[in-house]
C-alpha atoms as a PDB file:
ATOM      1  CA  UNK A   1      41.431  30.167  97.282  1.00  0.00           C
ATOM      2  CA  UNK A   2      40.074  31.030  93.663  1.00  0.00           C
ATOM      3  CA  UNK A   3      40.425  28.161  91.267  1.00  0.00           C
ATOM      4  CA  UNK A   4      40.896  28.773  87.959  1.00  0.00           C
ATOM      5  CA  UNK A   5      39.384  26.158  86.672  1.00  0.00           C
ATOM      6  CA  UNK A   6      36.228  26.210  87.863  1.00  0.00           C
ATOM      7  CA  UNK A   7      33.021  27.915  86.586  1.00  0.00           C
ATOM      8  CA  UNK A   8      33.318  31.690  87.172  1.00  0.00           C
ATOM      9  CA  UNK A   9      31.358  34.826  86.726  1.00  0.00           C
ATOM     10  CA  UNK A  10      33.409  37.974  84.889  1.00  0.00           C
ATOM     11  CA  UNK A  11      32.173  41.199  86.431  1.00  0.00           C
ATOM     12  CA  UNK A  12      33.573  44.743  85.069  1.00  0.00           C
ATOM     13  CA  UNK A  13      33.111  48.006  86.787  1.00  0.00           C
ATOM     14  CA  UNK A  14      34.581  51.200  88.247  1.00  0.00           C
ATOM     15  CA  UNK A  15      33.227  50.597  91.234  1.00  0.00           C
ATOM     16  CA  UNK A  16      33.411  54.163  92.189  1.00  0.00           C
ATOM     17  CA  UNK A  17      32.497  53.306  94.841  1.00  0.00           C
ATOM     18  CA  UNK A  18      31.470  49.983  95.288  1.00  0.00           C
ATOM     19  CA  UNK A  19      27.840  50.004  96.277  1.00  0.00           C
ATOM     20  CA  UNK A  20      25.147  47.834  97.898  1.00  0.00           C
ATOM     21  CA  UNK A  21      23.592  47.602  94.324  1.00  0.00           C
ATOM     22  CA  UNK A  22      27.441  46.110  92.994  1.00  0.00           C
ATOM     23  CA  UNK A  23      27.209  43.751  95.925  1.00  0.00           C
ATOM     24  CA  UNK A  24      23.753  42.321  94.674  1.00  0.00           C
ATOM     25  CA  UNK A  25      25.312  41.984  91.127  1.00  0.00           C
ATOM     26  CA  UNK A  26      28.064  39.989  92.625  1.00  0.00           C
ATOM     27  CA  UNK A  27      26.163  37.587  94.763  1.00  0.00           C
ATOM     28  CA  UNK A  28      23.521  37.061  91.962  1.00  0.00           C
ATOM     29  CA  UNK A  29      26.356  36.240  90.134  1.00  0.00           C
ATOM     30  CA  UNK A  30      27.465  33.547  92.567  1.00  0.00           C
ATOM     31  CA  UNK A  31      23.944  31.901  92.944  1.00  0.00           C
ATOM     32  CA  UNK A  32      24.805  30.597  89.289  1.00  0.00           C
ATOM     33  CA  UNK A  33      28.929  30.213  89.374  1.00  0.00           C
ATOM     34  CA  UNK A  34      31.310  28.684  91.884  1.00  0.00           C
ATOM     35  CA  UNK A  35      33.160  32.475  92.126  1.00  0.00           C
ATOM     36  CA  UNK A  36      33.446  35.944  90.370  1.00  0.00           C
ATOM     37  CA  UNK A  37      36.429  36.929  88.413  1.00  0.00           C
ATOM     38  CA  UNK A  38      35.873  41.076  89.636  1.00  0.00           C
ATOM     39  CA  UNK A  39      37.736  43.249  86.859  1.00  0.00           C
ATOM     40  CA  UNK A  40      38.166  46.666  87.838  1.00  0.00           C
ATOM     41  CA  UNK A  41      38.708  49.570  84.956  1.00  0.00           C
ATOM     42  CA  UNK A  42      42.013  51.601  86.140  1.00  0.00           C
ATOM     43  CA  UNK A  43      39.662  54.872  85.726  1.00  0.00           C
ATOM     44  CA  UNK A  44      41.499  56.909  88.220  1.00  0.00           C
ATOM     45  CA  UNK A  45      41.865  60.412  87.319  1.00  0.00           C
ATOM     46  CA  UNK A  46      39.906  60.744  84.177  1.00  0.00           C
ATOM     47  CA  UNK A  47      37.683  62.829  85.222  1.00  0.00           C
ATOM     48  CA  UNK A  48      35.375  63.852  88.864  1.00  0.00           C
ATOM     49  CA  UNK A  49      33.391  60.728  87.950  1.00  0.00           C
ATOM     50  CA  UNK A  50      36.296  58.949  88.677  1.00  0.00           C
ATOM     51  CA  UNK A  51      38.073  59.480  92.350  1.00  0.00           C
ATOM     52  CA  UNK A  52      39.440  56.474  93.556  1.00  0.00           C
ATOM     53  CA  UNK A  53      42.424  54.529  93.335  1.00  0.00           C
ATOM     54  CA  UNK A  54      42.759  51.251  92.219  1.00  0.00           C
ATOM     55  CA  UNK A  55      44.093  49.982  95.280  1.00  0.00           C
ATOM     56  CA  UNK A  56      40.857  52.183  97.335  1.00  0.00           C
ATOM     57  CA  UNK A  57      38.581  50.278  94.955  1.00  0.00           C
ATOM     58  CA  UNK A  58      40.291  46.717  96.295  1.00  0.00           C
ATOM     59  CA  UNK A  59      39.988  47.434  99.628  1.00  0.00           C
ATOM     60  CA  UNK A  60      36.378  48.672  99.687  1.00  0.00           C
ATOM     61  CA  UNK A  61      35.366  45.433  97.490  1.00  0.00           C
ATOM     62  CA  UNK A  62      37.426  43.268 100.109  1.00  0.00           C
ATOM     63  CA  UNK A  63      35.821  44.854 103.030  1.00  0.00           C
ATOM     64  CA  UNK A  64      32.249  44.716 101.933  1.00  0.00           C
ATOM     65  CA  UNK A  65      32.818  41.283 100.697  1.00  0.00           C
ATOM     66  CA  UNK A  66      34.452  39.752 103.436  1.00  0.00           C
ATOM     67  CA  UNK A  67      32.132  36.762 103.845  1.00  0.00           C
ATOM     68  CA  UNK A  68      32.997  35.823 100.472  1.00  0.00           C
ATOM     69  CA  UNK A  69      36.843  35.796 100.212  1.00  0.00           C
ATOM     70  CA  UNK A  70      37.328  32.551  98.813  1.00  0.00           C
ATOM     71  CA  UNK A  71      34.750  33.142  96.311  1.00  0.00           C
ATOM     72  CA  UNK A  72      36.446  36.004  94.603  1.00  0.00           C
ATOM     73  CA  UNK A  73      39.711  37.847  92.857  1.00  0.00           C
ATOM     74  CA  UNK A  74      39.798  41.036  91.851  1.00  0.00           C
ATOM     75  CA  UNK A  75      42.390  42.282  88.887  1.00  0.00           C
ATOM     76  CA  UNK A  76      42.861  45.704  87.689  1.00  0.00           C
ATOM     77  CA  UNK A  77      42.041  46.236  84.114  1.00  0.00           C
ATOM     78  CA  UNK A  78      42.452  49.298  81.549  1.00  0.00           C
ATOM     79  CA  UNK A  79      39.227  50.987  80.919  1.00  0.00           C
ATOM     80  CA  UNK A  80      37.233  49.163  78.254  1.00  0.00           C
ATOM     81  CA  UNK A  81      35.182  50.593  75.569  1.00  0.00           C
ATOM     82  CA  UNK A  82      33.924  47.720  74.326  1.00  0.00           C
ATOM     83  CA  UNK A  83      33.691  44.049  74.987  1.00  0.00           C
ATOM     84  CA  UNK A  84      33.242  41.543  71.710  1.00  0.00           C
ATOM     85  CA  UNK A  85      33.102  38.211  70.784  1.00  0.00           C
ATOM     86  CA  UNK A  86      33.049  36.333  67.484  1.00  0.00           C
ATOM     87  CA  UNK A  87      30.806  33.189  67.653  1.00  0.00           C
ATOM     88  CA  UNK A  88      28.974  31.314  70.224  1.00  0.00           C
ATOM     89  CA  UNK A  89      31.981  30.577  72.300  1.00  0.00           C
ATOM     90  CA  UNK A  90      30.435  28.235  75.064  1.00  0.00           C
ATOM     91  CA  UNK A  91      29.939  31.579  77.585  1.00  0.00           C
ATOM     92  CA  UNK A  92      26.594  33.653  78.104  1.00  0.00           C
ATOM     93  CA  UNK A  93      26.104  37.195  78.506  1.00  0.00           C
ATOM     94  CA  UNK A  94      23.483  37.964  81.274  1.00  0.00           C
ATOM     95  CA  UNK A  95      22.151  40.939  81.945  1.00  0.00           C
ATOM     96  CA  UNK A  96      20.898  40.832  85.804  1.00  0.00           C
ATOM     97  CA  UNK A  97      18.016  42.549  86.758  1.00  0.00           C
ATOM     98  CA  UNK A  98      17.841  43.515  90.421  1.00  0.00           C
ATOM     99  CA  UNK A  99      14.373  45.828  90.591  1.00  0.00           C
ATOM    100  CA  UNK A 100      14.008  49.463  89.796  1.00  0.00           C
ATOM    101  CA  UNK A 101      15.438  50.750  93.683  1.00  0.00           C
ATOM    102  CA  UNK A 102      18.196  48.910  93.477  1.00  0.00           C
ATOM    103  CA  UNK A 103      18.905  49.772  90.078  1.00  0.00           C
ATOM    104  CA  UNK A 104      18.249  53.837  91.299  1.00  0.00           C
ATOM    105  CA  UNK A 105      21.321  53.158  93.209  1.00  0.00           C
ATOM    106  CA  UNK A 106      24.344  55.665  92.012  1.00  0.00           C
ATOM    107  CA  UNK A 107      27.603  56.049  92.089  1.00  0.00           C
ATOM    108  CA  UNK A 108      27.330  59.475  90.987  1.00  0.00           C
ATOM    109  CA  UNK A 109      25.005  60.277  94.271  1.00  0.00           C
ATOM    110  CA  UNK A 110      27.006  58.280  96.408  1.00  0.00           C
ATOM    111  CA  UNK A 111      30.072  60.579  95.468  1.00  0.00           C
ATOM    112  CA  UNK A 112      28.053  63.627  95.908  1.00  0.00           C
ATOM    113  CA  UNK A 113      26.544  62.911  99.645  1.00  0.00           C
ATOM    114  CA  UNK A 114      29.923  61.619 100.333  1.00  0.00           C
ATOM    115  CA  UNK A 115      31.588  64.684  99.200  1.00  0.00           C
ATOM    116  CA  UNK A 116      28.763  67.302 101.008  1.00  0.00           C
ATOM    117  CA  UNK A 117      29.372  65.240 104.137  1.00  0.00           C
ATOM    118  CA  UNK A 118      33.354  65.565 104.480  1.00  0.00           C
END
């Protein structure tokens, strides 16, 4: 069950879809944290970028991250323009770098092919 006081990872995304490059995010994310705090933007609808559900998003992230179901939550969150922070607060802000063909990975492609395909 996710504790919520132990040491956790915030991820944001759209996750549209959730990809084998978001997976790698996530478990780099849990090599350093006890579990990952997934925050999904509600982007549904705002444009072709954007074709999933909420509630599509959770299932896909549940089903590809089945191993890990203890290690996670995922909340729905509006879509953010900006994330700030006043002083050093006693968090970091990593950026992870995963390799230039993982970070080739796209959404946008994935959405395409899938689309073609149907």
């Amino acid at each position: 069950m996710f504790n919520w006081k132990k040491k956790t990872a915030i991820y944001i995304g759209r996750f549209q879809p959730f990809h084998d490059g978001h997976k790698l995010l996530f478990l780099n994310a849990l090599k350093k944290n006890n579990q990952v705090c997934i925050l999904v933007m509600d982007s549904f609808g705002i444009n072709k970028k954007n074709p999933y559900k909420f509630t599509t998003v959770k299932k896909k992230i549940n089903e590809a991250l089945s191993k890990y179901k203890k290690k996670y939550i995922i909340l729905k969150i509006p879509v953010v323009a900006e994330v700030v922070y006043g002083r050093k607060v006693g968090y970091k802000i990593r950026k992870i770098n995963l390799g230039k063909d993982i970070e080739k990975i796209s959404a946008t492609k994935i959405r395409k092919k899938m689309k073609k395909n149907k």
